[in-house]
PDB file of N, CA and C in Angstrom:
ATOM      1  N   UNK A   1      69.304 181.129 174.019  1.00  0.00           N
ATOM      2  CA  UNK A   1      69.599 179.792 173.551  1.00  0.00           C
ATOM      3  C   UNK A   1      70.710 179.880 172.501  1.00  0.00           C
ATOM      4  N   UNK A   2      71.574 179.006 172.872  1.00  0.00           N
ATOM      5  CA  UNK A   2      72.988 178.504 171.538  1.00  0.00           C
ATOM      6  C   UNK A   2      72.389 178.227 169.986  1.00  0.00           C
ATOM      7  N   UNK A   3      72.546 179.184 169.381  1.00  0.00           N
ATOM      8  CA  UNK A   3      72.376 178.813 167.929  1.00  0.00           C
ATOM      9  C   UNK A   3      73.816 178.155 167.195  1.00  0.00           C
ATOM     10  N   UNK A   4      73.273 177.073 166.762  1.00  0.00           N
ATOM     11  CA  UNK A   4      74.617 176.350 165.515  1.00  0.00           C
ATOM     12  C   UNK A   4      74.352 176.619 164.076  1.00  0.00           C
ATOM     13  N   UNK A   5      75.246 176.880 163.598  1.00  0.00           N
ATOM     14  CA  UNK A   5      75.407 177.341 162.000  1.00  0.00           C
ATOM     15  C   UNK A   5      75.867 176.121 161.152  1.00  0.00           C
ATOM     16  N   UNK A   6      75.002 175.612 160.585  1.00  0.00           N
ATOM     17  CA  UNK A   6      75.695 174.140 159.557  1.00  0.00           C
ATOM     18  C   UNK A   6      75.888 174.399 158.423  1.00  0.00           C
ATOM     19  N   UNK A   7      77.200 174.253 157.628  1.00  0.00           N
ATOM     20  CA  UNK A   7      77.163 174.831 156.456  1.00  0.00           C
ATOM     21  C   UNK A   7      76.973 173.788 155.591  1.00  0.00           C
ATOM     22  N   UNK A   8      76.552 173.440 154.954  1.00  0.00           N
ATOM     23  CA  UNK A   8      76.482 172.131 153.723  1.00  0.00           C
ATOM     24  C   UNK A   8      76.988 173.145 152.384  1.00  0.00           C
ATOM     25  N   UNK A   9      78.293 172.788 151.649  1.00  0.00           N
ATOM     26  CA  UNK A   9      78.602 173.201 150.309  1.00  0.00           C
ATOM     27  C   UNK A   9      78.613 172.225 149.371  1.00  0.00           C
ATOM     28  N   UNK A  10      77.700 172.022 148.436  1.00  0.00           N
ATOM     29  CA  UNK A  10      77.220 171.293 147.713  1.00  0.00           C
ATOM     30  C   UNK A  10      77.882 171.723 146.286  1.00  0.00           C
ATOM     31  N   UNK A  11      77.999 170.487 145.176  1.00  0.00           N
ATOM     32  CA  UNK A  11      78.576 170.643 144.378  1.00  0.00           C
ATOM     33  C   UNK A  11      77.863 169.256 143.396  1.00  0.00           C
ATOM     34  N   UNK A  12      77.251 169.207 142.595  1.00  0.00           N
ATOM     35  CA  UNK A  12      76.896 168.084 142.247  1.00  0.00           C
ATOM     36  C   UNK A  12      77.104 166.590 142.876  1.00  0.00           C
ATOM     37  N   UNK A  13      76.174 166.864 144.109  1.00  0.00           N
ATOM     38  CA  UNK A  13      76.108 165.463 144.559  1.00  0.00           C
ATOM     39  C   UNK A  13      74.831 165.504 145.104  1.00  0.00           C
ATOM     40  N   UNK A  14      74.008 165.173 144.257  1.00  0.00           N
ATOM     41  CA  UNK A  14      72.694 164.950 144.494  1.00  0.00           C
ATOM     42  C   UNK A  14      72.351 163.245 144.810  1.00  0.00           C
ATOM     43  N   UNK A  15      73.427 162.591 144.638  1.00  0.00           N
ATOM     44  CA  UNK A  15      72.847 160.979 145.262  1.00  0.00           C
ATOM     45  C   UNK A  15      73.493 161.088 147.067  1.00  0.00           C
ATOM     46  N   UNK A  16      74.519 161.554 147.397  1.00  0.00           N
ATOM     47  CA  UNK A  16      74.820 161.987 148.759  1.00  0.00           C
ATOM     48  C   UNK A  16      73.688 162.883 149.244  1.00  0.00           C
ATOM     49  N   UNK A  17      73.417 163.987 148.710  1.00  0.00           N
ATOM     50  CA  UNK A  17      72.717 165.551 149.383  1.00  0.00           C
ATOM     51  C   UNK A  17      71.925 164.876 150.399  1.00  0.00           C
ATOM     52  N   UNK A  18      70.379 164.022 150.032  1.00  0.00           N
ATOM     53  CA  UNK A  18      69.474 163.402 151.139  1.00  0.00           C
ATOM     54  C   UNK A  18      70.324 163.448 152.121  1.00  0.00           C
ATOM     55  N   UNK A  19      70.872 162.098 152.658  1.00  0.00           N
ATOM     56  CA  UNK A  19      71.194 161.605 153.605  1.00  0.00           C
ATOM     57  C   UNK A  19      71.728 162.013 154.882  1.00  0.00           C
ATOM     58  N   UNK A  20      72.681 163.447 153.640  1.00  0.00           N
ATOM     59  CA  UNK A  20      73.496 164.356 154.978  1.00  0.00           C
ATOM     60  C   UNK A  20      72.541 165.427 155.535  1.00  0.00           C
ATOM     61  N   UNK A  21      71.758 165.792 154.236  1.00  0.00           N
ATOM     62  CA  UNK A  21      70.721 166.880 154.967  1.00  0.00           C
ATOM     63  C   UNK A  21      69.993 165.700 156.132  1.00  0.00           C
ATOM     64  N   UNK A  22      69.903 165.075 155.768  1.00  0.00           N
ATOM     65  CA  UNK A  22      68.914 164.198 156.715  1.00  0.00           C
ATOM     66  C   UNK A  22      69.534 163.983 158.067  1.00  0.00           C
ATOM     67  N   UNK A  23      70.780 163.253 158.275  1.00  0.00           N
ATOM     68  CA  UNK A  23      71.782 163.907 159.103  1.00  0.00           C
ATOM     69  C   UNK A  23      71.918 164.907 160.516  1.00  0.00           C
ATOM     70  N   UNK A  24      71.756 166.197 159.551  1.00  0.00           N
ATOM     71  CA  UNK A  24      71.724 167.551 160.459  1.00  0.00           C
ATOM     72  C   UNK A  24      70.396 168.036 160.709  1.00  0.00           C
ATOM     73  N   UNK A  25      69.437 167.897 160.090  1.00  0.00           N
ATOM     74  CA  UNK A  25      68.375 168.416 160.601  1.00  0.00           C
ATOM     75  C   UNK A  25      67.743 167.526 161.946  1.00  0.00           C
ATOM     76  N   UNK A  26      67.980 165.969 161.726  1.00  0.00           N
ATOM     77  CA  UNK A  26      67.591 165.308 162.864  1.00  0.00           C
ATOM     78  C   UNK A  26      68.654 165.553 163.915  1.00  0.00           C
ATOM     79  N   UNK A  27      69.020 166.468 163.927  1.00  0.00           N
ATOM     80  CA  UNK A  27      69.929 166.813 165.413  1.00  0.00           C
ATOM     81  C   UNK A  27      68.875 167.255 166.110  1.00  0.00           C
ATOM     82  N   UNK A  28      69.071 167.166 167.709  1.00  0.00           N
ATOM     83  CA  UNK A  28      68.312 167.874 169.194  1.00  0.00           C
ATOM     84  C   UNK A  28      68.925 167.891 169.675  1.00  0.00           C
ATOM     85  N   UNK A  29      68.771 168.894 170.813  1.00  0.00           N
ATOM     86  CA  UNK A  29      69.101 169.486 171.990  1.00  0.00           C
ATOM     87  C   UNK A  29      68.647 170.979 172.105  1.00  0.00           C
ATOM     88  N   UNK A  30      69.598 171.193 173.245  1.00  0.00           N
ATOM     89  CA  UNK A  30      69.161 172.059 174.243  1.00  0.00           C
ATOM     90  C   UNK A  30      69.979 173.202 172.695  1.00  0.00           C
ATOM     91  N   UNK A  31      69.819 173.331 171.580  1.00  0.00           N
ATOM     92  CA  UNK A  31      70.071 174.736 170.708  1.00  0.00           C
ATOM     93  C   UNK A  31      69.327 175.180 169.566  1.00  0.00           C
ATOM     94  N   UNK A  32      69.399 176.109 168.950  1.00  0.00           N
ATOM     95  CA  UNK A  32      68.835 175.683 167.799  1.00  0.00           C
ATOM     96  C   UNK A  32      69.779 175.722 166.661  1.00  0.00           C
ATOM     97  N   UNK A  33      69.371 175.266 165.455  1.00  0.00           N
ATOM     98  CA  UNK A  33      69.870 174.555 164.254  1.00  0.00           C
ATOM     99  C   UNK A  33      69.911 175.411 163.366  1.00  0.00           C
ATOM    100  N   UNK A  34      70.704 176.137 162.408  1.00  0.00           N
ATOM    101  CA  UNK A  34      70.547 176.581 161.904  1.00  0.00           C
ATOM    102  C   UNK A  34      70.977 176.139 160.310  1.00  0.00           C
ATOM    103  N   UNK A  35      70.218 175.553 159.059  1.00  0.00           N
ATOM    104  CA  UNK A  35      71.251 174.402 158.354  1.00  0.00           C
ATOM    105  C   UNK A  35      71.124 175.716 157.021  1.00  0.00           C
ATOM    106  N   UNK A  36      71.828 176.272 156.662  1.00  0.00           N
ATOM    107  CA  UNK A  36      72.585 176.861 155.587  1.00  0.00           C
ATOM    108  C   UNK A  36      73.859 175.449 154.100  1.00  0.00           C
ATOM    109  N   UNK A  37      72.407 175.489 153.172  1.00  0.00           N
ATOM    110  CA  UNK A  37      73.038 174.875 151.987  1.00  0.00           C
ATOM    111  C   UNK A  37      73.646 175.906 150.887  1.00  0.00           C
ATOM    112  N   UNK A  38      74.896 175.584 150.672  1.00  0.00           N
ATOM    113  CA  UNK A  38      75.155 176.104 149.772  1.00  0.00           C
ATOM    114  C   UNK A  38      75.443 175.627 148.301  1.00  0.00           C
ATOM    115  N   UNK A  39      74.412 175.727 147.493  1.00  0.00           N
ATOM    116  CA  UNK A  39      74.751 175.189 146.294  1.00  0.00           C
ATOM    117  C   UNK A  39      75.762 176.165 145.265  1.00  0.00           C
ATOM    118  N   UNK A  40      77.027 175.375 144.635  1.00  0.00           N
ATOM    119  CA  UNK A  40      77.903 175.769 144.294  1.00  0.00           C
ATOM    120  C   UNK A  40      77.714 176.078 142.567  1.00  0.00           C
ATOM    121  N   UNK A  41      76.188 175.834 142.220  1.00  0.00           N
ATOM    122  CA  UNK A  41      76.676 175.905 140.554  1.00  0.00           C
ATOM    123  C   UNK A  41      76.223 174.388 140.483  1.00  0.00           C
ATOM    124  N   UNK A  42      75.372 173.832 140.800  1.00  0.00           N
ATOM    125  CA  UNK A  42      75.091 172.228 140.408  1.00  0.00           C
ATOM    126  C   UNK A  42      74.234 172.376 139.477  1.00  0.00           C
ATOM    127  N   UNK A  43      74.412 171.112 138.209  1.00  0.00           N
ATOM    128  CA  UNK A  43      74.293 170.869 137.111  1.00  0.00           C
ATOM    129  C   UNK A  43      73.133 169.543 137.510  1.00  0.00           C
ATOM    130  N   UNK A  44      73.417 169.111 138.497  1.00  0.00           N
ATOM    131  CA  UNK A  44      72.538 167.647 138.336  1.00  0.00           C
ATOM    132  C   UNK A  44      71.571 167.919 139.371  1.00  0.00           C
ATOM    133  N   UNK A  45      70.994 166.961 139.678  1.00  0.00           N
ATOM    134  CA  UNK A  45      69.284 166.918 140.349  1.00  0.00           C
ATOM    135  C   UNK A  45      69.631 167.726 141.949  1.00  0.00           C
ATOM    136  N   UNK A  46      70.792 168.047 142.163  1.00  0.00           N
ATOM    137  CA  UNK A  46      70.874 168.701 143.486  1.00  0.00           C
ATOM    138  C   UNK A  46      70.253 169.780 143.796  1.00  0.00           C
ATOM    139  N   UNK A  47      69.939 170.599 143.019  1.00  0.00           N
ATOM    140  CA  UNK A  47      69.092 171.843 143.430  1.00  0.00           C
ATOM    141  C   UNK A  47      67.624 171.654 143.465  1.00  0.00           C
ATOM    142  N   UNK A  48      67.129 170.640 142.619  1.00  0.00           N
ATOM    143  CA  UNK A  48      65.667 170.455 142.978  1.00  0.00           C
ATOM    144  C   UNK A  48      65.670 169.465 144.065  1.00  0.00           C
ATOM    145  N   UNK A  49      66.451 168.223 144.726  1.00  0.00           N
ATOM    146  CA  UNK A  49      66.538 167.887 145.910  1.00  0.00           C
ATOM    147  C   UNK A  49      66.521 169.005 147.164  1.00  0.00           C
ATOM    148  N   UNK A  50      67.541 169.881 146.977  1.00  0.00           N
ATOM    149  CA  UNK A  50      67.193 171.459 147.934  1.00  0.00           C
ATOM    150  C   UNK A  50      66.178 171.549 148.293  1.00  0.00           C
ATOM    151  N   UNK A  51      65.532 172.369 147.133  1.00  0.00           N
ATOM    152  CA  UNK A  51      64.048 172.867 147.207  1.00  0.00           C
ATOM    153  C   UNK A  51      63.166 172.204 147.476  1.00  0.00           C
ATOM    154  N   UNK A  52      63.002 171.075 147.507  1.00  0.00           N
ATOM    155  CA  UNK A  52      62.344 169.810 148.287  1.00  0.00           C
ATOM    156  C   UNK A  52      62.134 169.661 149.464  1.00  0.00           C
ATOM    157  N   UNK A  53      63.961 169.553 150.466  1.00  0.00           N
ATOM    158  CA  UNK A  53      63.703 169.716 151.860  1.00  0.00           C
ATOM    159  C   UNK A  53      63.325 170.990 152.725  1.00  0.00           C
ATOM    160  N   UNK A  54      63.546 172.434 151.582  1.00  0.00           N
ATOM    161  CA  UNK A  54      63.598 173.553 151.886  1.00  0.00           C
ATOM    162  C   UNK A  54      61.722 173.416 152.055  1.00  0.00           C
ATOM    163  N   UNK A  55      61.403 172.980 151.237  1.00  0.00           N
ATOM    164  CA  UNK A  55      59.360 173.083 151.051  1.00  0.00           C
ATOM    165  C   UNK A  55      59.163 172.465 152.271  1.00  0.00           C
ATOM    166  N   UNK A  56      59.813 171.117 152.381  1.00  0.00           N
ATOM    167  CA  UNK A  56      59.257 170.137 153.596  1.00  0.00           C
ATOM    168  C   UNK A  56      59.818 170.564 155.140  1.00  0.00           C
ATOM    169  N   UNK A  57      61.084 171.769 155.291  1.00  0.00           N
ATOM    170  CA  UNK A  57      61.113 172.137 156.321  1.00  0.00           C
ATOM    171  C   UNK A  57      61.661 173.362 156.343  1.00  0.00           C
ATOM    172  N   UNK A  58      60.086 174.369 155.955  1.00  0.00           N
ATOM    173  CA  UNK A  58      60.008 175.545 156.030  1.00  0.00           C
ATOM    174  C   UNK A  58      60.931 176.557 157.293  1.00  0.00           C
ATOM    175  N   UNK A  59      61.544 177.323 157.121  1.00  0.00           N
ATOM    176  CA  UNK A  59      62.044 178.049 157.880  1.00  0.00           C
ATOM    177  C   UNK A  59      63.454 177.655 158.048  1.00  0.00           C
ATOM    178  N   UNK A  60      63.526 176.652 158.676  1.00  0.00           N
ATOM    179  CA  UNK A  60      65.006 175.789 158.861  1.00  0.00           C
ATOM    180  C   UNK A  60      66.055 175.771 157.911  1.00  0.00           C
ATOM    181  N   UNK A  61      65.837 175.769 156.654  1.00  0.00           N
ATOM    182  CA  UNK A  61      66.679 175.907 155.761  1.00  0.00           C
ATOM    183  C   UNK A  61      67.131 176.926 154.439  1.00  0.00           C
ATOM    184  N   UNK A  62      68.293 177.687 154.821  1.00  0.00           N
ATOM    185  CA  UNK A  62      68.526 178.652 154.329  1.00  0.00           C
ATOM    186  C   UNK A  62      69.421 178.128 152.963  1.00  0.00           C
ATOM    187  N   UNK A  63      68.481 178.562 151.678  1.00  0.00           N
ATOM    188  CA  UNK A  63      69.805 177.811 150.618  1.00  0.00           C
ATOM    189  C   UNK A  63      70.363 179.017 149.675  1.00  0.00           C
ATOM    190  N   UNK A  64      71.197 179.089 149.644  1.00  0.00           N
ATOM    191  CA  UNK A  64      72.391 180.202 148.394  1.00  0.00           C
ATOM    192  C   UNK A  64      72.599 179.564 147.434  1.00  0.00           C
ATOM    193  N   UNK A  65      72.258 179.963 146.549  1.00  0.00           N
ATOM    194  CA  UNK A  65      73.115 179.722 144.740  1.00  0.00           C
ATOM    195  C   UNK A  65      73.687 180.165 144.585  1.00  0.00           C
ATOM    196  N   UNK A  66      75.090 179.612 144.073  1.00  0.00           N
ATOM    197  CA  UNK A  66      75.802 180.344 143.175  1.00  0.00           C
ATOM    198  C   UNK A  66      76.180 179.737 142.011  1.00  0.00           C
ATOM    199  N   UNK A  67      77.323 180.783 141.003  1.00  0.00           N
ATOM    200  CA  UNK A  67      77.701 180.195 140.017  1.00  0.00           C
ATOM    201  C   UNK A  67      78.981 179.221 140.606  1.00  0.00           C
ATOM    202  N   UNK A  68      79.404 178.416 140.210  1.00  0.00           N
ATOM    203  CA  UNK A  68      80.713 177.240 139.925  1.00  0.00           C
ATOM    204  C   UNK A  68      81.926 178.371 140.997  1.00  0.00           C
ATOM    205  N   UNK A  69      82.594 178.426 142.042  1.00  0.00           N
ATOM    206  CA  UNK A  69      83.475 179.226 142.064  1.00  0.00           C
ATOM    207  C   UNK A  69      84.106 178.555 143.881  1.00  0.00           C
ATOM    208  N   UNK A  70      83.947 177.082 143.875  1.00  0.00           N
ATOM    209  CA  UNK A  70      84.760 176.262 144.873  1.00  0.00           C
ATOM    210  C   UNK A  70      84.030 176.085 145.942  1.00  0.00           C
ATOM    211  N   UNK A  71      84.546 174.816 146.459  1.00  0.00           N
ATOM    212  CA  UNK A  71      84.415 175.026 148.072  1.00  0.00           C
ATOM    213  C   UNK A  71      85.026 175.743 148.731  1.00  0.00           C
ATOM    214  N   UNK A  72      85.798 176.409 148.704  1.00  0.00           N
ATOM    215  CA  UNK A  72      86.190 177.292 149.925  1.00  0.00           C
ATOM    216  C   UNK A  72      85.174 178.872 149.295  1.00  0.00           C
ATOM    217  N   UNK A  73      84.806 178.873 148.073  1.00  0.00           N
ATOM    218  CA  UNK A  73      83.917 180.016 148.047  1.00  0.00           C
ATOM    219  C   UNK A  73      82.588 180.115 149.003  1.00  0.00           C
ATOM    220  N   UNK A  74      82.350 178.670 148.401  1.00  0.00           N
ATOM    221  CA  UNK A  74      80.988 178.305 149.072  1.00  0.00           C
ATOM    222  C   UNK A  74      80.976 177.970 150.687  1.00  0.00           C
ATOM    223  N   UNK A  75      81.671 177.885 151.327  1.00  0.00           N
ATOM    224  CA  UNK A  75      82.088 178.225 152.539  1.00  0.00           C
ATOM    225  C   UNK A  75      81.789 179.330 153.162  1.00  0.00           C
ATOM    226  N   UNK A  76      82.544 180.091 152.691  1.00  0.00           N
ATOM    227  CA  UNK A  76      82.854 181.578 152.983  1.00  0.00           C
ATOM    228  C   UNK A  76      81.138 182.318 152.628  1.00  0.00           C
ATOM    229  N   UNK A  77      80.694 181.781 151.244  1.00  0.00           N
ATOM    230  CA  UNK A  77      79.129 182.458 151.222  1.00  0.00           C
ATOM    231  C   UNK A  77      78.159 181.899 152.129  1.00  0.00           C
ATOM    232  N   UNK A  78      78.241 180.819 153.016  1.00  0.00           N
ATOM    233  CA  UNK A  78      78.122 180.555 153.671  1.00  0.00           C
ATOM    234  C   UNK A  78      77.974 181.120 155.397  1.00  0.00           C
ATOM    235  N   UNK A  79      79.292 181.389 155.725  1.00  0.00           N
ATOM    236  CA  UNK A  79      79.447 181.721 156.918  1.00  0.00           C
ATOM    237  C   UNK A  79      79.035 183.683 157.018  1.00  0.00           C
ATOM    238  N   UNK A  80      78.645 183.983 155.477  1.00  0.00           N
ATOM    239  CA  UNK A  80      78.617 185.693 155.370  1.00  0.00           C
ATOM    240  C   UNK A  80      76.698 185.322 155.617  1.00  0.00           C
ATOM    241  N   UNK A  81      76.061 184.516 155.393  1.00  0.00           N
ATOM    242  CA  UNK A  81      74.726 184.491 155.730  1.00  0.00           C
ATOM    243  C   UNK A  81      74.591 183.840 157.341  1.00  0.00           C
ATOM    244  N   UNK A  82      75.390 183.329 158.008  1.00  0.00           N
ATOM    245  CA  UNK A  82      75.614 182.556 159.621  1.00  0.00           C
ATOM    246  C   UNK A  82      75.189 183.859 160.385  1.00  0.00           C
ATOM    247  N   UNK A  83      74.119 183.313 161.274  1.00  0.00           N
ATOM    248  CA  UNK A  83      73.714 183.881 162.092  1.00  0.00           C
ATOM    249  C   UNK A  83      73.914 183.040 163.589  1.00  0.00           C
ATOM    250  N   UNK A  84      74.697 181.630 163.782  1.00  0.00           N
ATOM    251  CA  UNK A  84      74.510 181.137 164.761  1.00  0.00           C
ATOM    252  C   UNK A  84      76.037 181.905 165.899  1.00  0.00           C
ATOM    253  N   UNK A  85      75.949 181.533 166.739  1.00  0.00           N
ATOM    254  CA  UNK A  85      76.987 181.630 167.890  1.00  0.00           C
ATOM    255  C   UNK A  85      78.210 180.420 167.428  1.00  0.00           C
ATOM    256  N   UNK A  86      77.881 179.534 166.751  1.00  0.00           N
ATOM    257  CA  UNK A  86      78.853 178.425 166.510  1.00  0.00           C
ATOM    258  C   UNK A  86      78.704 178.086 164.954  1.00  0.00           C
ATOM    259  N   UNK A  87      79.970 177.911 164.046  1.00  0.00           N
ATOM    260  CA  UNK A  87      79.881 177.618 162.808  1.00  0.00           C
ATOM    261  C   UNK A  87      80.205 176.281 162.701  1.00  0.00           C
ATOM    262  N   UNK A  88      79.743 175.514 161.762  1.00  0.00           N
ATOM    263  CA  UNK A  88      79.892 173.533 161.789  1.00  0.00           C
ATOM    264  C   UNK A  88      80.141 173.622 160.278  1.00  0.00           C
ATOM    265  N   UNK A  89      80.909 173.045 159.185  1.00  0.00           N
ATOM    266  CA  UNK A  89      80.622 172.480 158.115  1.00  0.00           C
ATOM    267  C   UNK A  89      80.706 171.284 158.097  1.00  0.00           C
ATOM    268  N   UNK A  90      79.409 170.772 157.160  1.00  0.00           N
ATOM    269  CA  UNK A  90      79.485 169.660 156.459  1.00  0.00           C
ATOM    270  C   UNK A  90      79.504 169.469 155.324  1.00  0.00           C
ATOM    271  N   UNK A  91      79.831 168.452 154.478  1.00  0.00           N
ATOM    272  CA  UNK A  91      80.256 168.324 153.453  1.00  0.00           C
ATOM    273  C   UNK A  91      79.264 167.073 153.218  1.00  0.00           C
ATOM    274  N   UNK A  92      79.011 166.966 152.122  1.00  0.00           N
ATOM    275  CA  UNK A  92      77.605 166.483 151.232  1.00  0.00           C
ATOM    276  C   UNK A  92      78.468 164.561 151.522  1.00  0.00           C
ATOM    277  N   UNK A  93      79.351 164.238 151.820  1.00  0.00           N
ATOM    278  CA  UNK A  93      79.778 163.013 151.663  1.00  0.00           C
ATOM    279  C   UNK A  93      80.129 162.658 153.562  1.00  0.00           C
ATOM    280  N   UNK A  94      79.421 163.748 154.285  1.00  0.00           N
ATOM    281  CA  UNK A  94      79.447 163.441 155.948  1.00  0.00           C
ATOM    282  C   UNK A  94      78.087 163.387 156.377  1.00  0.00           C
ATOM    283  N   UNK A  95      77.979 162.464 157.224  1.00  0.00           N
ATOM    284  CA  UNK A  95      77.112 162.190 158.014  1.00  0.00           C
ATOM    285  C   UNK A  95      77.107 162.339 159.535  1.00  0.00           C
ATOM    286  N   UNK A  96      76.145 163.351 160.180  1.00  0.00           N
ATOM    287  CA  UNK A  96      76.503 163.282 161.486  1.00  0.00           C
ATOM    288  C   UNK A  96      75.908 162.297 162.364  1.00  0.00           C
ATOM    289  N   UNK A  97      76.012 161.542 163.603  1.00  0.00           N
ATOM    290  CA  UNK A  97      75.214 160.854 163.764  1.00  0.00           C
ATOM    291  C   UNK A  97      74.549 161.943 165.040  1.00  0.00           C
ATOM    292  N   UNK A  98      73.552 160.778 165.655  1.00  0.00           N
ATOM    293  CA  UNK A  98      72.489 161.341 166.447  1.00  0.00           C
ATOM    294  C   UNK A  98      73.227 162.128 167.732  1.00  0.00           C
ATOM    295  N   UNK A  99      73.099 163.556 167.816  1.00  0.00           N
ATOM    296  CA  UNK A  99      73.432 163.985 169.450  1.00  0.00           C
ATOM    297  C   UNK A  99      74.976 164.414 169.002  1.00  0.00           C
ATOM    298  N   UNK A 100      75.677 164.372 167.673  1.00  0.00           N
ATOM    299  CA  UNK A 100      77.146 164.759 167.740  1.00  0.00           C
ATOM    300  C   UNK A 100      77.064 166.494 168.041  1.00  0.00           C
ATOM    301  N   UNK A 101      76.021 166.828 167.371  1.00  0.00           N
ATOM    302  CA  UNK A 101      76.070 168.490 168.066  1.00  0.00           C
ATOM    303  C   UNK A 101      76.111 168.642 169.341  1.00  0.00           C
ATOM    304  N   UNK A 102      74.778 168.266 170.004  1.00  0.00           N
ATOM    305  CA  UNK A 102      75.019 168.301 171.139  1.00  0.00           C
ATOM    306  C   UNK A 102      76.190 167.797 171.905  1.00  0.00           C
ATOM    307  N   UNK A 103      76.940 166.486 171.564  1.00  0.00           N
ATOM    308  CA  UNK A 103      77.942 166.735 172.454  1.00  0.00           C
ATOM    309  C   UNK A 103      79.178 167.332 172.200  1.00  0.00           C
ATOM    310  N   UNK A 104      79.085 168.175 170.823  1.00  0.00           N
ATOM    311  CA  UNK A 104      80.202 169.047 170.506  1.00  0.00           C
ATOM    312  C   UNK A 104      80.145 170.672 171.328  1.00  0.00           C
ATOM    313  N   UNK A 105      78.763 170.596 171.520  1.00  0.00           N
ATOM    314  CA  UNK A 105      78.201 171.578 172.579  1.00  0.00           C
ATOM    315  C   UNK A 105      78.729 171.383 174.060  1.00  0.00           C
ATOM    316  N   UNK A 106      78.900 170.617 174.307  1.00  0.00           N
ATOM    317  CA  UNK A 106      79.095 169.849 175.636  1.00  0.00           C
ATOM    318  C   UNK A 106      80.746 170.580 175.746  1.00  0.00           C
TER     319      UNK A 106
END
């Protein structure tokens, strides 16, 4: 089976974070999901939002800390923990809608 790699690089945006995690995990199809957050050094409620969806969906979500050092760091720490066949980023201010994996799979 097609594994997808989602990268979320997070940066203090804990009033966005929900929505997009919410987003990618409600993806289906025929792969599996693999959602990799990367928190960049956040100062505000974003890391205990993390650990929240990380409790409520055990296994599924792989999260990295780091200190302050960019999005393209947090990217890159990102894609060095990717275990899928396909890499995706999202960004804490995107929303995917229903089935866009799958038909990016397509």
């Amino acid at each position: 089976m097609t594994t997808v790699s989602v990268i979320i690089p997070t940066f203090n945006n804990a009033a966005r974070l929900p929505d997009c995690i919410r987003s990618v995990i409600s993806q289906s199809g025929d792969f599996r999901l693999e959602t990799i957050i990367v928190d960049d050094g956040s100062t505000d409620a974003t890391p205990g939002i993390i650990s929240e969806y990380q409790k409520t969906y055990p296994g599924t979500i792989k999260v990295i800390s780091q200190q302050n050092r960019g999005q393209s760091t947090a990217r890159n720490r990102g894609i060095d923990f990717a275990t899928g066949d396909y890499l995706m980023f999202v960004d804490t201010d995107d929303r995917l809608l229903p089935g866009a994996i799958s038909h990016l799979l397509h």
